[in-house]
Protein backbone atom coordinates (compact mmCIF):
# COMPACT_ATOMS: atom_id res chain seq x y z
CA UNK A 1 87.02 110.73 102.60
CA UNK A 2 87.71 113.10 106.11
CA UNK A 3 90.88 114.96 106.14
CA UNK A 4 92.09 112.79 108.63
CA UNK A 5 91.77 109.32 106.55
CA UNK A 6 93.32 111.11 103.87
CA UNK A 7 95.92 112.10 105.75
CA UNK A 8 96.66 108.51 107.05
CA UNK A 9 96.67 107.52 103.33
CA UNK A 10 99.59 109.97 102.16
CA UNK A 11 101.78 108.73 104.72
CA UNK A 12 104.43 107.00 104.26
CA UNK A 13 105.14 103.76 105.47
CA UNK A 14 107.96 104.41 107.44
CA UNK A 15 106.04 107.50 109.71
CA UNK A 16 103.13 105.08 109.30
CA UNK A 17 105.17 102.74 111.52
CA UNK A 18 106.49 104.99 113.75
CA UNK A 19 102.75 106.65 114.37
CA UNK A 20 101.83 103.34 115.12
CA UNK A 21 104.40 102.57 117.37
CA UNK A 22 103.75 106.07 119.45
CA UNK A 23 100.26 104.92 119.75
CA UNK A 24 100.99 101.49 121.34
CA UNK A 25 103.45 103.40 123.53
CA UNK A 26 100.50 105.64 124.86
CA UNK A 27 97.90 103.11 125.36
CA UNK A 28 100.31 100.83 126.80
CA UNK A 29 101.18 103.80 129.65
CA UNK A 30 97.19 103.14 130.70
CA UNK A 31 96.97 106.76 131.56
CA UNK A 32 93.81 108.01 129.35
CA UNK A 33 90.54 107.88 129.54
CA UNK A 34 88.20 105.42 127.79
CA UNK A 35 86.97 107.34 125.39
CA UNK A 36 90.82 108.88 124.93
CA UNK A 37 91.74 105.61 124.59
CA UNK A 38 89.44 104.14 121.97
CA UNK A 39 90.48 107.33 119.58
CA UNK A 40 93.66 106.68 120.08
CA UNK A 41 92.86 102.92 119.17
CA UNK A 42 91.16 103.50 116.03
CA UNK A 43 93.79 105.61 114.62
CA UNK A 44 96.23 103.23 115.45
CA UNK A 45 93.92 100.53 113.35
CA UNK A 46 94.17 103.18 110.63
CA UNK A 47 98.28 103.22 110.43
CA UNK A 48 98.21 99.43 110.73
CA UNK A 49 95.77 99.15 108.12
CA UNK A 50 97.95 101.11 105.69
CA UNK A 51 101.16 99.57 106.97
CA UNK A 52 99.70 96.12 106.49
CA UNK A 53 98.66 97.69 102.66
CA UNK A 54 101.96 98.31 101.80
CA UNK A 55 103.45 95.37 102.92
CA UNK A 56 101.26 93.36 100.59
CA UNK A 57 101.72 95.32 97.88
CA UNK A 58 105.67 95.58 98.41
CA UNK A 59 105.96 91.36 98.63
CA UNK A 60 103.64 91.21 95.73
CA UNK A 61 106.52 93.10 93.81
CA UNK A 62 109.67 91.68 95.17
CA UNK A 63 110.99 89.46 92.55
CA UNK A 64 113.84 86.66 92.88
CA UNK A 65 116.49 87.06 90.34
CA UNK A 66 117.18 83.13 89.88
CA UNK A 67 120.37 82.21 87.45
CA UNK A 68 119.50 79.78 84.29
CA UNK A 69 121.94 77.93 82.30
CA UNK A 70 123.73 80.73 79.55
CA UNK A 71 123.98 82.88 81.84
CA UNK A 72 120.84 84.20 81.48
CA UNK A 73 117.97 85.19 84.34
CA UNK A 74 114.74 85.50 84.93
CA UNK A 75 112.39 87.06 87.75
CA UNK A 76 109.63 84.64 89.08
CA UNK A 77 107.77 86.00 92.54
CA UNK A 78 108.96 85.78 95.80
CA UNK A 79 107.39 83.50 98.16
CA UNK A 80 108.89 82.55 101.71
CA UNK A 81 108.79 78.96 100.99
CA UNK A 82 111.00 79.32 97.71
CA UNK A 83 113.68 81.40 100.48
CA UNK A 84 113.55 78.52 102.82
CA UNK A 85 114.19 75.69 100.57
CA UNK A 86 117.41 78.30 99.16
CA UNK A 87 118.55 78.27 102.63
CA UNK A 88 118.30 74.42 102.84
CA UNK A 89 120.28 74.26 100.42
């Protein structure tokens, strides 16, 4: 793996984000060159890549605590459907 990849990978998500965000600001401007440009583009593909990563893995882990009878709980996973239907409700 290239120092810069690895770099990209070490990141956090937050300055992952906020790289990602600078690039879009930069190519939006229009003012480099193609080649500029396309650089610029694949490392922004890079930071979304590893934003889009830890997205996935965070959902994955997010849990909803749902009450039972007894006062006890249990975890089962988050899905967006299951949030809607709460809101319904």
């Amino acid at each position: 793996m290239n120092d810069k990849k690895k770099k990209v990978k070490e990141i956090s998500f937050e300055d992952s984000l906020k790289k990602l965000e600078e690039i879009v600001e930069e190519l939006e401007k229009g003012e480099l060159s193609l080649d500029e440009a396309l650089k610029l583009y694949e490392e922004g593909m890079e930071f979304s890549d590893k934003c889009m990563e830890k997205l996935n893995e965070s959902k994955q882990k997010v849990e909803k605590i749902t009450k039972e009878g007894n006062n006890k709980y249990h975890t089962e996973p988050f899905s967006v459907q299951n949030n809607e239907e709460d809101e319904k409700e």
